[in-house]
C-alpha atoms as a PDB file:
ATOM      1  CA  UNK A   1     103.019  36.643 -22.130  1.00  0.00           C
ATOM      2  CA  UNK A   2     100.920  35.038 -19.307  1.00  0.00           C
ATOM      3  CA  UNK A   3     101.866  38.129 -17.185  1.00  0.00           C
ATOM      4  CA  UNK A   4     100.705  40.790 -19.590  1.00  0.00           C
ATOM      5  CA  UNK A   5      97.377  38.779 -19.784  1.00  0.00           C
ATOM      6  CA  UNK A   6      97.397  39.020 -16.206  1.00  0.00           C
ATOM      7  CA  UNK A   7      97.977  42.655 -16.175  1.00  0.00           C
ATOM      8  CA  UNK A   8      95.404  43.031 -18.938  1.00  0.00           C
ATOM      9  CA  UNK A   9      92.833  41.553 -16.947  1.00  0.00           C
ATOM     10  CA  UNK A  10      93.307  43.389 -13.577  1.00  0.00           C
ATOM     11  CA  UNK A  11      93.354  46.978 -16.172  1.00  0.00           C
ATOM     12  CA  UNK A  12      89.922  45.558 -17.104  1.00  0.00           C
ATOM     13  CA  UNK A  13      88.597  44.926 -13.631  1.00  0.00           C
ATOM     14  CA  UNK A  14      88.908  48.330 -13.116  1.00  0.00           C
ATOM     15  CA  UNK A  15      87.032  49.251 -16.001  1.00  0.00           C
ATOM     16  CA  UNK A  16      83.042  47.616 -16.138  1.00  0.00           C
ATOM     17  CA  UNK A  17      82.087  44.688 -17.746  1.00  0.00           C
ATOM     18  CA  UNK A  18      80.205  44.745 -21.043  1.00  0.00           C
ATOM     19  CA  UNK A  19      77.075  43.744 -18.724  1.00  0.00           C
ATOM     20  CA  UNK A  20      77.162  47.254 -17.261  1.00  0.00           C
ATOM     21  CA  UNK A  21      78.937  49.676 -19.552  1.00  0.00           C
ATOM     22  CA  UNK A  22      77.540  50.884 -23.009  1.00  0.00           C
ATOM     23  CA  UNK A  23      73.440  49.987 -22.168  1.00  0.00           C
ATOM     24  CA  UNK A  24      70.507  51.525 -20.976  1.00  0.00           C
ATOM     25  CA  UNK A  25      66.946  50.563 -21.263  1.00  0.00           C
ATOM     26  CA  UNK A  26      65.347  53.457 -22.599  1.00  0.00           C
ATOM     27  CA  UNK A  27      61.079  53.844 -21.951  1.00  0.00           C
ATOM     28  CA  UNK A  28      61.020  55.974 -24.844  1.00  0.00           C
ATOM     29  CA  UNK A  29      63.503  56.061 -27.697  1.00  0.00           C
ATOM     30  CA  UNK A  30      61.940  58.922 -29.265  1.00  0.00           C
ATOM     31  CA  UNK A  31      63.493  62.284 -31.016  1.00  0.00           C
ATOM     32  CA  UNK A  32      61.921  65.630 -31.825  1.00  0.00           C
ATOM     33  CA  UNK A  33      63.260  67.483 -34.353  1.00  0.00           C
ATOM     34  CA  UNK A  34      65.748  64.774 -35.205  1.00  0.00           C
ATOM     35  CA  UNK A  35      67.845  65.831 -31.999  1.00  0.00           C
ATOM     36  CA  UNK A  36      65.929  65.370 -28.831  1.00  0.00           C
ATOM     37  CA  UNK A  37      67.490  62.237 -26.814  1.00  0.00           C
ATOM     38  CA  UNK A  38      65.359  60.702 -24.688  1.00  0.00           C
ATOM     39  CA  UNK A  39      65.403  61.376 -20.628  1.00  0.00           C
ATOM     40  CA  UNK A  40      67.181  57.802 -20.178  1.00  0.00           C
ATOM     41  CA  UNK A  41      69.610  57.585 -23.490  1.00  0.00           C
ATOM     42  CA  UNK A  42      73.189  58.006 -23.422  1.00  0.00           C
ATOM     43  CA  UNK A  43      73.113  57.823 -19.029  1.00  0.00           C
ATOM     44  CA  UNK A  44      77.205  58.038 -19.430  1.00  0.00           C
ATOM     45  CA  UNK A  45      76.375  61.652 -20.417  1.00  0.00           C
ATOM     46  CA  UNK A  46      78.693  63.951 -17.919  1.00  0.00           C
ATOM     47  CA  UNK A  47      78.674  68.309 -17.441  1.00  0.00           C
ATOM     48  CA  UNK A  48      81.907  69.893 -16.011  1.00  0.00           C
ATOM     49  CA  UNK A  49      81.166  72.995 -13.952  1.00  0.00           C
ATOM     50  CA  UNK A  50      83.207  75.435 -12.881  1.00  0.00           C
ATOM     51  CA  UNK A  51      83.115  78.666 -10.275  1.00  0.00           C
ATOM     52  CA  UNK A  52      85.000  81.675 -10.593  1.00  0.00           C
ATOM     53  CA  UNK A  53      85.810  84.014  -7.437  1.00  0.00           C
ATOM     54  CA  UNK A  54      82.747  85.221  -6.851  1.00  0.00           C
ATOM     55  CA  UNK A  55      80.956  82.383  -6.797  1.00  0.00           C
ATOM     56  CA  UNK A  56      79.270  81.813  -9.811  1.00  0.00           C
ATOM     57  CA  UNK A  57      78.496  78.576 -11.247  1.00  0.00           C
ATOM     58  CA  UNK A  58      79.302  77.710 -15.151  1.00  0.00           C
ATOM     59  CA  UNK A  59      78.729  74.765 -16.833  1.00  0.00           C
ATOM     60  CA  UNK A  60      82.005  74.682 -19.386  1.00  0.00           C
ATOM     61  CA  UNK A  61      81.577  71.257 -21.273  1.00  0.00           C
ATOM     62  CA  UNK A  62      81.113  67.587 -21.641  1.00  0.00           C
ATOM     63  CA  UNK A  63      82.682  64.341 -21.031  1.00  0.00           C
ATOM     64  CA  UNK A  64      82.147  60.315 -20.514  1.00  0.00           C
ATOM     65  CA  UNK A  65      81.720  58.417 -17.153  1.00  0.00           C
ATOM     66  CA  UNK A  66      84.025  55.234 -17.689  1.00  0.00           C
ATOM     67  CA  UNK A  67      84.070  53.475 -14.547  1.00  0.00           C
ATOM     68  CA  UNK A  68      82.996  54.792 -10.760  1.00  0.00           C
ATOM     69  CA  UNK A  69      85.801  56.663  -9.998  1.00  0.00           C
ATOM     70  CA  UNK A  70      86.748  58.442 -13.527  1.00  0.00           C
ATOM     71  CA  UNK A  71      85.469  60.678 -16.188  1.00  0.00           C
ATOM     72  CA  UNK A  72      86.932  61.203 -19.018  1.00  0.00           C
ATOM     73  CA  UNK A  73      87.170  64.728 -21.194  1.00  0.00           C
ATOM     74  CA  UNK A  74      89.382  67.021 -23.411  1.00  0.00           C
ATOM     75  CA  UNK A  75      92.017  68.460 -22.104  1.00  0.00           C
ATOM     76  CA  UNK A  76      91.651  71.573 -23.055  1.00  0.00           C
ATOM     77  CA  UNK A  77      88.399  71.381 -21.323  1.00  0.00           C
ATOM     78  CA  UNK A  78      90.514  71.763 -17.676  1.00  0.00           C
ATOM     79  CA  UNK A  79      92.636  74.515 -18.691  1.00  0.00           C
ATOM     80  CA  UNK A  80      92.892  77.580 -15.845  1.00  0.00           C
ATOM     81  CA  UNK A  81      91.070  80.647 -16.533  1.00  0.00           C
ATOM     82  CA  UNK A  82      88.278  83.160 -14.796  1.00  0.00           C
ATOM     83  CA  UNK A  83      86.430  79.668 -14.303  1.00  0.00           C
ATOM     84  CA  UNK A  84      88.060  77.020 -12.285  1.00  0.00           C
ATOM     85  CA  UNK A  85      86.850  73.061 -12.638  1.00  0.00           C
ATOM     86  CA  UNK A  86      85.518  71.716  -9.807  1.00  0.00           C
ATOM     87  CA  UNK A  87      82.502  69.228 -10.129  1.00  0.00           C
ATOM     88  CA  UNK A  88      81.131  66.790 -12.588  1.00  0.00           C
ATOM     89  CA  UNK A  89      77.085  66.787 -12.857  1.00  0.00           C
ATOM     90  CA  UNK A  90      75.932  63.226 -13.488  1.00  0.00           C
ATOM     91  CA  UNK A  91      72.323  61.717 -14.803  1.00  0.00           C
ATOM     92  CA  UNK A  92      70.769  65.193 -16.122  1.00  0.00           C
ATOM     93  CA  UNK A  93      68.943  66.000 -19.258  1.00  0.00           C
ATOM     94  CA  UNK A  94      66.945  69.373 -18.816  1.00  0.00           C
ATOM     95  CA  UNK A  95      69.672  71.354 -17.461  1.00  0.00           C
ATOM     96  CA  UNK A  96      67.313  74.169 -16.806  1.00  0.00           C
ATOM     97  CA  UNK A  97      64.749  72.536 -14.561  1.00  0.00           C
ATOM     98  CA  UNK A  98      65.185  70.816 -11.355  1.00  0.00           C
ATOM     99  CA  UNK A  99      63.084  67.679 -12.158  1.00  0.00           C
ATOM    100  CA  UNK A 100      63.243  66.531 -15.516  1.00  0.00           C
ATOM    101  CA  UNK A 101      60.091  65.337 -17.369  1.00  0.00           C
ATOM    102  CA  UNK A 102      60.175  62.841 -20.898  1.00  0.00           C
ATOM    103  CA  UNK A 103      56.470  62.102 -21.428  1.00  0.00           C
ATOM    104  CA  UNK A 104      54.918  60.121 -18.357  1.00  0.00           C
ATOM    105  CA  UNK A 105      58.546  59.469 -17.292  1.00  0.00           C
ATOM    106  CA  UNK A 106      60.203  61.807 -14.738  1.00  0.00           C
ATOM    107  CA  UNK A 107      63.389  61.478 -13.229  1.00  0.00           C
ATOM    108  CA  UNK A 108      63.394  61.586  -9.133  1.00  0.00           C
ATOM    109  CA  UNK A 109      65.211  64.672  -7.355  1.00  0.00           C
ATOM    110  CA  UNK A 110      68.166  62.216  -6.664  1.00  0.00           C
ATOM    111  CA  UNK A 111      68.406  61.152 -10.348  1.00  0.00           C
ATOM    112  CA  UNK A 112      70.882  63.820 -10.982  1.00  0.00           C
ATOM    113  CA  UNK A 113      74.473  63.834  -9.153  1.00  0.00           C
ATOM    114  CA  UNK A 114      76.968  66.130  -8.794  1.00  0.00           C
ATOM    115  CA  UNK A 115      80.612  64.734  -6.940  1.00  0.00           C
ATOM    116  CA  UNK A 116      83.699  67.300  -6.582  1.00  0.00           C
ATOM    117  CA  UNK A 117      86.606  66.503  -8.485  1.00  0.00           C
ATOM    118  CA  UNK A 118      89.772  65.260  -6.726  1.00  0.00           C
ATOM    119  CA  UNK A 119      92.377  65.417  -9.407  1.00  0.00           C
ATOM    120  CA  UNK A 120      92.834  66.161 -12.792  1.00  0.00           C
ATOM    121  CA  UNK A 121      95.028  64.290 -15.029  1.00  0.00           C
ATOM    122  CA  UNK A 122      95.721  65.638 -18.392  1.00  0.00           C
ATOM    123  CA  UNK A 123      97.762  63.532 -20.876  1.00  0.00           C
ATOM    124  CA  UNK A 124     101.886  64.326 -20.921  1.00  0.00           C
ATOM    125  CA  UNK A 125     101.415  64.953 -24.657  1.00  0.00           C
ATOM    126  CA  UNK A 126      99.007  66.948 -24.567  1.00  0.00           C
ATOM    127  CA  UNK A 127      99.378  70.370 -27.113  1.00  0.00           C
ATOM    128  CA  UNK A 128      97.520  73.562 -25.770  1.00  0.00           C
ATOM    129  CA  UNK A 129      98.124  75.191 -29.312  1.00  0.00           C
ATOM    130  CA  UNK A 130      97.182  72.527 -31.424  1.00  0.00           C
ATOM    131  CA  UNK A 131      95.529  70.221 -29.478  1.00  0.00           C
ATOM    132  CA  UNK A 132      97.266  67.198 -29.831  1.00  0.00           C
ATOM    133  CA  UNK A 133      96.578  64.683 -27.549  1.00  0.00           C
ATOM    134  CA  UNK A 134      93.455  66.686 -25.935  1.00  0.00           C
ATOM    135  CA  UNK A 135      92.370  64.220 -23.346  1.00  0.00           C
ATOM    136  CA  UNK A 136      92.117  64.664 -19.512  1.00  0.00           C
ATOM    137  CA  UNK A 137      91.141  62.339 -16.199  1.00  0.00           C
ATOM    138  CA  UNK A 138      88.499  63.484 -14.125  1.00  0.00           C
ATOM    139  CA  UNK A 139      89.061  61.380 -10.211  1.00  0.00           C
ATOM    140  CA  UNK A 140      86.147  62.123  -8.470  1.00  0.00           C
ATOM    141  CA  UNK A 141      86.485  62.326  -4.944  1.00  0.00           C
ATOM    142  CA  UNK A 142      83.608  60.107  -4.326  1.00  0.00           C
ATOM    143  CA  UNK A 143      82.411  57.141  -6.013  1.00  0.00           C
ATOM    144  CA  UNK A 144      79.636  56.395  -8.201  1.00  0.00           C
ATOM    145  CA  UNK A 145      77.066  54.383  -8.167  1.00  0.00           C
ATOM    146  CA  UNK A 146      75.143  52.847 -11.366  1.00  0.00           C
ATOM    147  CA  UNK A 147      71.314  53.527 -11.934  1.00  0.00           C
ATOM    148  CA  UNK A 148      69.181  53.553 -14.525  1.00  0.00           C
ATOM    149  CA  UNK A 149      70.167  57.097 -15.233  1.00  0.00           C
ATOM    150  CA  UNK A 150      74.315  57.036 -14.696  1.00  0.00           C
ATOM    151  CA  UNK A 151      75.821  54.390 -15.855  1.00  0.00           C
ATOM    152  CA  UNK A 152      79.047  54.021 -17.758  1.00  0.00           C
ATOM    153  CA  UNK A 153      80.520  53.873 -21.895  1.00  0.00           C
ATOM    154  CA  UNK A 154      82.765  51.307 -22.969  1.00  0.00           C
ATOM    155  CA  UNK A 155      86.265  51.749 -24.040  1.00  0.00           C
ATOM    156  CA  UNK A 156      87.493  49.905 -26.955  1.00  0.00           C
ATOM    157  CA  UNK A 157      89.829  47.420 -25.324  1.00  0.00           C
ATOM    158  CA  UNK A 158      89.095  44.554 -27.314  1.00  0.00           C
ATOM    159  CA  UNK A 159      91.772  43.316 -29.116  1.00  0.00           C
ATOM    160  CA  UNK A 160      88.961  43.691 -32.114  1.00  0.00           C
ATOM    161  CA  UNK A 161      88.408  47.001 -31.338  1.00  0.00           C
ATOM    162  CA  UNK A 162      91.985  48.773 -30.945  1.00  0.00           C
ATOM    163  CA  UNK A 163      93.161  48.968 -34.297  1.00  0.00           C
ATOM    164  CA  UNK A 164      90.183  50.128 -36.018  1.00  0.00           C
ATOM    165  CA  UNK A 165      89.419  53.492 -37.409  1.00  0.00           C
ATOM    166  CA  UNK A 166      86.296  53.643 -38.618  1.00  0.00           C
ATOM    167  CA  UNK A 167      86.780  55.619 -41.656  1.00  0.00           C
ATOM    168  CA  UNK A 168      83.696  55.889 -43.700  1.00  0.00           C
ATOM    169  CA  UNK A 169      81.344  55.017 -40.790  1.00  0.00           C
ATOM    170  CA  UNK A 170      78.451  56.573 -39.080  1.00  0.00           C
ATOM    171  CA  UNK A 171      79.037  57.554 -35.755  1.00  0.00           C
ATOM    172  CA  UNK A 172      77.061  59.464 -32.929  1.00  0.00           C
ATOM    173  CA  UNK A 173      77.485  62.711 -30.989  1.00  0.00           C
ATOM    174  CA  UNK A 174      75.374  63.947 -27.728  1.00  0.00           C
ATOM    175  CA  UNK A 175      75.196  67.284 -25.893  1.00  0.00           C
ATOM    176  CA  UNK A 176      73.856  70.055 -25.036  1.00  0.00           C
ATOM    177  CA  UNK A 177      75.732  71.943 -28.296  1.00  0.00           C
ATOM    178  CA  UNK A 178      78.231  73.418 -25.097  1.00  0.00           C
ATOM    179  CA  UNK A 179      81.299  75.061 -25.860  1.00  0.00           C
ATOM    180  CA  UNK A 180      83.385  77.501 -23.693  1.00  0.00           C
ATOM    181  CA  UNK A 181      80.978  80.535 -25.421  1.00  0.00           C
ATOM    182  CA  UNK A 182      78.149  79.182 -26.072  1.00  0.00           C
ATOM    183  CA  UNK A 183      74.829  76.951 -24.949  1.00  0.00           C
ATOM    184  CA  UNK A 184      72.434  75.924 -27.410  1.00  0.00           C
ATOM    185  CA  UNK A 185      70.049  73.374 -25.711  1.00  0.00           C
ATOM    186  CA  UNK A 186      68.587  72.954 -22.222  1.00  0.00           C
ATOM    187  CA  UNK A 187      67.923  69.319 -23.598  1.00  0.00           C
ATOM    188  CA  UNK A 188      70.464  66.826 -24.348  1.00  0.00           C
ATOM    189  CA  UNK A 189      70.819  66.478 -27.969  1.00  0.00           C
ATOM    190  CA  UNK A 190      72.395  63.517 -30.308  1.00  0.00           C
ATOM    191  CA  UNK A 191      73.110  63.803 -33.876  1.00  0.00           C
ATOM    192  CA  UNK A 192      75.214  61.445 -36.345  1.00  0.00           C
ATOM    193  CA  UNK A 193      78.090  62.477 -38.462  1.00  0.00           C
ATOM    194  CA  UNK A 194      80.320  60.541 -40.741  1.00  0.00           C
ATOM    195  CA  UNK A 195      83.665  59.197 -40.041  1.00  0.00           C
ATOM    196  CA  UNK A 196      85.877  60.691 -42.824  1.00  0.00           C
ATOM    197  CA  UNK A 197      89.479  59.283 -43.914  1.00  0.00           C
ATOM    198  CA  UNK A 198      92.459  62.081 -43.009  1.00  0.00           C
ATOM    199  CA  UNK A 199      91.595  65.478 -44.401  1.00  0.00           C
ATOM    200  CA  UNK A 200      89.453  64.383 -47.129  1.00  0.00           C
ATOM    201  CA  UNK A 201      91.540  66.577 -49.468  1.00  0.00           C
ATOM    202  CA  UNK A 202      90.731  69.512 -47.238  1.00  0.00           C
ATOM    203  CA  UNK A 203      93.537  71.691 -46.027  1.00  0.00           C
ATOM    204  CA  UNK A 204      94.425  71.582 -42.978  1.00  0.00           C
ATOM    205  CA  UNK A 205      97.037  69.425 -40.779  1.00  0.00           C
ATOM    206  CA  UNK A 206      96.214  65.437 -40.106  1.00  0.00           C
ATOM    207  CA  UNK A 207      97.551  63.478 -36.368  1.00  0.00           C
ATOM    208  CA  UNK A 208      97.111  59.741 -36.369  1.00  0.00           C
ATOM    209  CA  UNK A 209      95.710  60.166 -32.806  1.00  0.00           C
ATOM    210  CA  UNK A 210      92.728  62.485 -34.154  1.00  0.00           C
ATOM    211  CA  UNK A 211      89.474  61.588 -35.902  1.00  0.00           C
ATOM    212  CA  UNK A 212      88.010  63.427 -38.490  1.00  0.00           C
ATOM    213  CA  UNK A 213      84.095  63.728 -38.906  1.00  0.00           C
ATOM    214  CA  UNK A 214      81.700  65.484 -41.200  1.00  0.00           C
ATOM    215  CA  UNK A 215      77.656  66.555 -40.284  1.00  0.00           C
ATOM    216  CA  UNK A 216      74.490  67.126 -42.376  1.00  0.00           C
ATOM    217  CA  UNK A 217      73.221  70.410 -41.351  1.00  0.00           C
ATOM    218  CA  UNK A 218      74.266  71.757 -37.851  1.00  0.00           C
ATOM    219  CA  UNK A 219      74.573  67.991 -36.769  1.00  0.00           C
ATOM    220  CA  UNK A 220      78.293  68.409 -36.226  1.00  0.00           C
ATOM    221  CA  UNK A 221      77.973  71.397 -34.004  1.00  0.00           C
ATOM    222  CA  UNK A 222      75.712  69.886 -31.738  1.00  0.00           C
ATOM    223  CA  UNK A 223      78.326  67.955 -29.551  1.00  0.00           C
ATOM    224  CA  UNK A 224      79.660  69.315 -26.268  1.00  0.00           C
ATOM    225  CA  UNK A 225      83.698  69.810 -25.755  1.00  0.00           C
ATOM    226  CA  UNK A 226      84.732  67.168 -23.937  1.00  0.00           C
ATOM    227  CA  UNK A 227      81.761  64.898 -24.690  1.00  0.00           C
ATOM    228  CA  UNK A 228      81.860  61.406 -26.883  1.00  0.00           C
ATOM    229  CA  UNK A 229      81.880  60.082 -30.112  1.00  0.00           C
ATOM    230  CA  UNK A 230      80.272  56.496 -29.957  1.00  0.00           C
ATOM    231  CA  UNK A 231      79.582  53.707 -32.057  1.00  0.00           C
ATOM    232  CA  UNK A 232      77.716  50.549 -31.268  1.00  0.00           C
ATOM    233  CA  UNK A 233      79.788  47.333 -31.532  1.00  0.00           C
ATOM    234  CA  UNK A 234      79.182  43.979 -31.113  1.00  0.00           C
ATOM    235  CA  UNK A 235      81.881  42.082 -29.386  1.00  0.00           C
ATOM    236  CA  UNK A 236      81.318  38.502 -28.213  1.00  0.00           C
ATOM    237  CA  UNK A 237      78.033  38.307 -28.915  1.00  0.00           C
ATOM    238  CA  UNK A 238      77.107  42.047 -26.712  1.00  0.00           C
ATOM    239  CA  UNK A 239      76.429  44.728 -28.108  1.00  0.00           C
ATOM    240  CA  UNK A 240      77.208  47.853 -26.510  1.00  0.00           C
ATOM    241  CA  UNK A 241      77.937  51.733 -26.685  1.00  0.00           C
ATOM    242  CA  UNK A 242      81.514  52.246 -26.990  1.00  0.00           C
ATOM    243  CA  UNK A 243      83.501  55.826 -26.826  1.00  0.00           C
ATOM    244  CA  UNK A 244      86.055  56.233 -29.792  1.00  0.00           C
ATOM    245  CA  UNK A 245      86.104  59.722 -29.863  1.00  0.00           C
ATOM    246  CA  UNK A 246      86.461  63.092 -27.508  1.00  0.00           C
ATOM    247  CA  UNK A 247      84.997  65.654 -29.178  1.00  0.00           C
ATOM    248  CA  UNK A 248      88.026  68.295 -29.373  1.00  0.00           C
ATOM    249  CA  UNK A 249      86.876  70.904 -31.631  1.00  0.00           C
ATOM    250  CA  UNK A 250      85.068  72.010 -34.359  1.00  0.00           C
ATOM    251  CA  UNK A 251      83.849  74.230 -36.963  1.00  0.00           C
ATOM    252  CA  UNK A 252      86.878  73.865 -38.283  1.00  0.00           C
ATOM    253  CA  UNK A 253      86.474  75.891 -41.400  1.00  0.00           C
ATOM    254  CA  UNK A 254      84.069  78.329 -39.744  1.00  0.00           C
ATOM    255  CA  UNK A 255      81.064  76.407 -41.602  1.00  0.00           C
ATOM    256  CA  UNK A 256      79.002  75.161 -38.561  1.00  0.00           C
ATOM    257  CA  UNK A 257      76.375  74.166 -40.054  1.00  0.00           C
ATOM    258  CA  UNK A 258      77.048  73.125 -43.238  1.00  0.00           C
ATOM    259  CA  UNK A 259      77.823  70.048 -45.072  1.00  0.00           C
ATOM    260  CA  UNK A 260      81.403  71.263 -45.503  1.00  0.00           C
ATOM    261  CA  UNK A 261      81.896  71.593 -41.758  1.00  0.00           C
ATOM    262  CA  UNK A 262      84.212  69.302 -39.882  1.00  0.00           C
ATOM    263  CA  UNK A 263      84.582  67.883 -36.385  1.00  0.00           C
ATOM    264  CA  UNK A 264      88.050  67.019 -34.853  1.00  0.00           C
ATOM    265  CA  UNK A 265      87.896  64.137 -32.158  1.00  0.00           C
ATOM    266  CA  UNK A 266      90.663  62.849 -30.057  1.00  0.00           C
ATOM    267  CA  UNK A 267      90.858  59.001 -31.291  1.00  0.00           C
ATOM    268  CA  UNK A 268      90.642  56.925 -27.973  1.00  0.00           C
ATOM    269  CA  UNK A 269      92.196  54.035 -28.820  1.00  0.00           C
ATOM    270  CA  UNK A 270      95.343  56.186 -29.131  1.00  0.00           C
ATOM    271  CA  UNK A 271      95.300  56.904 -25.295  1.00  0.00           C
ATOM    272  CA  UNK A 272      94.166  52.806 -23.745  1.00  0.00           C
ATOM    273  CA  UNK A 273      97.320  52.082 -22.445  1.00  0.00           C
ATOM    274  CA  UNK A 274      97.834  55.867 -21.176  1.00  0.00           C
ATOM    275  CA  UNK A 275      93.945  55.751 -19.624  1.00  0.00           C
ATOM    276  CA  UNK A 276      94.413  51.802 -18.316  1.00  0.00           C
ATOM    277  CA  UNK A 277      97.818  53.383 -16.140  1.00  0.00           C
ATOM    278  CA  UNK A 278      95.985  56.362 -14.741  1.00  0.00           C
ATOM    279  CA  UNK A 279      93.045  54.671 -13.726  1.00  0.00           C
ATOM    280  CA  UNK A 280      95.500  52.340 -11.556  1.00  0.00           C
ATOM    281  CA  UNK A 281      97.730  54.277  -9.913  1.00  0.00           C
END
């Protein structure tokens, strides 16, 4: 026992502590239209892009910086096509305008990061057809460092934390609404939906390592691929951010925008001991 506790805590030395993951310290905390996040919320906030042949620059979806070396997405987010994943894009918010603006508070030319990726590591269970398991590794080639505008989620690895699902609860979403055919927002958006238990007598096919989640309105559509599902937890006495979900897809009976529509998220605590592995070797 006293040498899985000691490989426990070297898996979490690798990972931040709940001083630095899960927090910011927003300036404004405001939202317009009931979307808009403010310029320093949600700073774990990542953008894939991609290039084709030619040259040109895509931005494809959204994932979750977890520590300085990794970000974490869906898989099917990495997949090879016309566009090929290269970069991550850290610390933006307007992704139309070189120098975002919230109010009085601007974030500096630097603010916003972009580091090539060095390998991509998709789960060995992962299902292309459907998606099972749809979680992926993002190395970066270079590492990261924290400010008040990147700085990382926390994983559930609290023993507290693993087994629970979260059925019934409110949980949160942010994005830029990106999906491999669409953009809706040049701001980063957040929206809560509601944590529902299986299928909720709908029809269509349950996996343990999924989470199921309804939206009011377009709320649910309003995620990026890739990008989290977060709660806030408090866990000896911190409270903090943590990612539970990877938004995998949705719309799932072509009712965006409804109250009938339905998100599919990968669960994360299904993957810990898969992630805690990568993220050492």
């Amino acid at each position: 026992d006293w040498i899985k506790s000691e490989i426990i805590e070297k898996d979490r030395d690798l990972l931040p502590t709940t001083e630095e993951c899960g927090k910011y310290d927003a300036i404004t905390n405001r939202i317009i239209g009931g979307a808009q996040t403010g310029i320093e919320e949600y700073p774990w906030t990542a953008l894939l892009l991609c290039a084709n042949e030619k040259g040109d620059i895509a931005i494809n979806c959204g994932g979750s910086l977890i520590n300085k070396y990794y970000v974490i997405t869906a898989a099917h987010c990495t997949e090879e096509n016309e566009y090929e994943l290269f970069k991550v894009r850290l610390g933006d918010w307007h992704i139309t305008e070189d120098k975002d603006c919230d109010g009085h508070l601007c974030g500096l030319p630097e603010r916003t990061i972009e580091i090539y990726i060095n390998n991509i590591l998709r789960h060995p269970r992962y299902n292309p057809r459907n998606l099972d398991y749809d979680v992926a590794l993002l190395r970066l080639k270079d590492r990261v460092e924290y400010t008040r505008f990147i700085k990382p989620i926390c994983l559930p690895m609290d023993v507290s934390l693993r087994g629970k699902r979260y059925d019934g609860n409110s949980a949160t979403i942010v994005g830029w609404g990106l999906t491999e055919t669409n953009q809706l927002s040049d701001i980063k958006l957040k929206a809560t939906v509601q944590i529902i238990y299986g299928n909720n007598g709908k029809k269509f096919r349950v996996h343990d390592s999924k989470i199921y989640a309804t939206g009011n309105g377009n709320d649910s559509c309003r995620g990026d691929s890739g990008g989290p599902l977060m709660i806030k937890e408090e866990v000896n006495e911190n409270k903090n951010w943590y990612l539970i979900g990877i938004i995998s897809y949705g719309n799932l009976n072509n009712t965006c925008g409804t109250e009938e529509s339905i998100g599919i998220y990968a669960r994360v605590s299904s993957f810990l001991d898969w992630i805690n592995d990568t993220i050492r070797t």
